[in-house]
Protein backbone atom coordinates (compact mmCIF):
# COMPACT_ATOMS: atom_id res chain seq x y z
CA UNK A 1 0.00 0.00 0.00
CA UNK A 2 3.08 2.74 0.58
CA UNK A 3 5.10 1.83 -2.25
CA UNK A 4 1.39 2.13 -4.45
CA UNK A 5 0.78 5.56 -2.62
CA UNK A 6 4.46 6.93 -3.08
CA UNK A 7 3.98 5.75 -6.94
CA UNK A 8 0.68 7.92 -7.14
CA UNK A 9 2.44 11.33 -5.50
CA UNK A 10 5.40 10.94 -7.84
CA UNK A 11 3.14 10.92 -10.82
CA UNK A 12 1.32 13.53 -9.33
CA UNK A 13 4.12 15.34 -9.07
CA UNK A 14 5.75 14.83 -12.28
CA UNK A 15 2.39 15.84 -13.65
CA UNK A 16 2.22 19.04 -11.91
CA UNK A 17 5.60 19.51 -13.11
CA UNK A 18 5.65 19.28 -16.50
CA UNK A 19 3.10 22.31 -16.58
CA UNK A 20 5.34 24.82 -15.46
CA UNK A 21 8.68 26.09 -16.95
CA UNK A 22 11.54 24.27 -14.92
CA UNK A 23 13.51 21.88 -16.65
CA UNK A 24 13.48 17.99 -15.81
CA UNK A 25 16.63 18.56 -13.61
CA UNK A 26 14.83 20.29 -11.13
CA UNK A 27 11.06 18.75 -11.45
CA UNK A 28 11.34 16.54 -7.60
CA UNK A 29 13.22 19.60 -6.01
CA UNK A 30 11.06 22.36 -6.78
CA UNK A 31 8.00 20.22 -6.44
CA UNK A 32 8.62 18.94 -2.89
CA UNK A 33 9.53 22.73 -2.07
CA UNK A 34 6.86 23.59 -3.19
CA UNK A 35 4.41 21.79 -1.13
CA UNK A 36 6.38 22.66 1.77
CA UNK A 37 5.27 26.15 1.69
CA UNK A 38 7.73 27.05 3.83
CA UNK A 39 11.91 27.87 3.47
CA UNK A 40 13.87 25.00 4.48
CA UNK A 41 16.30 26.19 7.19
CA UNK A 42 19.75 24.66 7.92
CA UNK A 43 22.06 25.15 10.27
CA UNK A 44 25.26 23.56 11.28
CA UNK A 45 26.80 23.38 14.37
CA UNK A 46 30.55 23.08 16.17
CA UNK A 47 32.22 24.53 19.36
CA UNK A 48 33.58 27.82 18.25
CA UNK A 49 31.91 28.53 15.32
CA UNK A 50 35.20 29.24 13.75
CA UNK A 51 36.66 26.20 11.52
CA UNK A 52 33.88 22.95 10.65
CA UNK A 53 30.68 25.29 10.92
CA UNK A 54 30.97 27.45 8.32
CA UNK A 55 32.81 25.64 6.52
CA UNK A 56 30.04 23.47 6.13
CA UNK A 57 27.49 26.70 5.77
CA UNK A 58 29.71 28.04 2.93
CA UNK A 59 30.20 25.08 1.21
CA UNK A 60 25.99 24.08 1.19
CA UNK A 61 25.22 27.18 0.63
CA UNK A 62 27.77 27.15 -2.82
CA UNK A 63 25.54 23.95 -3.32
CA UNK A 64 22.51 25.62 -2.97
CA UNK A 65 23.33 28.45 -4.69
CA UNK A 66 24.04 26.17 -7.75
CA UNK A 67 21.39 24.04 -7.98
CA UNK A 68 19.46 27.43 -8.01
CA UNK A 69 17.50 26.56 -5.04
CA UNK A 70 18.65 29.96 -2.82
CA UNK A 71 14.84 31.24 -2.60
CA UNK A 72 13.66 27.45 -0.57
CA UNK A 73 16.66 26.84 1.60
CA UNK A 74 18.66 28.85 3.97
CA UNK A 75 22.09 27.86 5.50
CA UNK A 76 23.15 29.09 9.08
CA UNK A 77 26.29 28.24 11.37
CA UNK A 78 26.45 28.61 15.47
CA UNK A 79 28.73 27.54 17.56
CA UNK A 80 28.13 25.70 21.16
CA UNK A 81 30.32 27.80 23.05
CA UNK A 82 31.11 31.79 23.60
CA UNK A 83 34.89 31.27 23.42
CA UNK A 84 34.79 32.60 19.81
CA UNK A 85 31.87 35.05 19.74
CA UNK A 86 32.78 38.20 17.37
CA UNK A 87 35.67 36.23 15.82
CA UNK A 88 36.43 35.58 11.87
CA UNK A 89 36.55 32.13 10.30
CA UNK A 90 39.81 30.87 11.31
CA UNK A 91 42.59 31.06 8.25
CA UNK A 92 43.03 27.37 7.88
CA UNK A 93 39.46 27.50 6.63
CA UNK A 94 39.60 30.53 4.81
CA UNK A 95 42.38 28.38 2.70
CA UNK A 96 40.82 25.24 2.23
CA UNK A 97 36.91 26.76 1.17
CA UNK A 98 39.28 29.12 -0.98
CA UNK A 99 41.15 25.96 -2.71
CA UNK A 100 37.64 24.76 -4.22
CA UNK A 101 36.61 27.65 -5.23
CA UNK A 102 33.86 28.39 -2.49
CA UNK A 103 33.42 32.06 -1.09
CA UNK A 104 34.15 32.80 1.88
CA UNK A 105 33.24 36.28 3.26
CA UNK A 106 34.34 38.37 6.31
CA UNK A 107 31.83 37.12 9.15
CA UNK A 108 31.66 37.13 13.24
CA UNK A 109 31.00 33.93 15.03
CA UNK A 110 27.93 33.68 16.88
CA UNK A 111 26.61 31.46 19.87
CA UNK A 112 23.40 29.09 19.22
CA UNK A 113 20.52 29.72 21.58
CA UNK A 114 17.02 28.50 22.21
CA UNK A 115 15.56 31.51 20.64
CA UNK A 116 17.41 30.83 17.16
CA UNK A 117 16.12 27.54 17.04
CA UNK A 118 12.45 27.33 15.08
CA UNK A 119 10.38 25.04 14.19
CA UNK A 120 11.31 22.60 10.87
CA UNK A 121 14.83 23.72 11.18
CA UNK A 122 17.37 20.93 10.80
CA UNK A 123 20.31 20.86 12.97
C-alpha cells in the first residue's frame, strides 16, 4: 500500500511539473519545495563557530546556490560555546573553502541559543 501511494504522489508530481517552466533537472526539487510552503532552514553546528561550521554553511550554501535553489533553503552556522563570539573564520578554513573555489566572506562567530532555534529547522 506505501510503495502504491508513493507511486501515485510521484506521478502527481511529475504531472504538476511538467506544466510549469523548470527543466526535468529540477522537477522533484522544486516540487517537494513547493508543497512545503515554507523555506527549508539549515544550520550547522561546532564549538567555536570558527573552523567545521561554516565551513560546512559556505560550502551548502555554494551547493545551494548552484542548484538554483537559494529562494527554498537557507544555511546558518552557530557555535556551542562563547569562546569565539565576534571572531572571523579561522585562516586554515579561509584556505581550504578558498582551494575549491567556495566564497568565503568576512563574518563574526555567533553562539546558538534557544531563541534561534524554530520550528522545521534541521540541525
Amino acid at each position: 500500500m506505501l510503495k502504491f501511494a508513493i507511486i501515485c504522489r510521484y506521478d502527481t508530481l511529475i504531472k504538476d511539473m511538467k506544466n510549469s517552466q523548470e527543466t526535468p533537472q529540477n522537477w522533484a526539487f522544486h516540487g517537494i519545495l513547493r508543497r512545503l510552503k515554507s523555506m527549508i532552514k539549515v544550520l550547522f553546528v561546532c564549538h567555536g563557530n570558527i573552523c567545521r561550521s561554516p565551513m560546512a554553511e559556505y560550502v551548502m550554501a555554494d551547493l545551494v546556490k548552484k542548484a538554483g535553489l537559494s529562494d527554498w533553503i537557507e544555511v546558518a552556522s552557530a557555535a556551542t560555546s562563547r569562546e569565539e563570539i565576534g571572531n572571523d573564520v579561522h585562516y586554515g578554513t579561509k584556505t581550504k573553502l578558498a582551494e575549491v573555489g567556495v566564497a568565503c566572506p568576512k563574518r563574526a562567530a555567533r553562539q546558538m541559543t534557544k531563541q534561534g532555534i524554530i520550528p522545521n529547522m534541521i540541525i
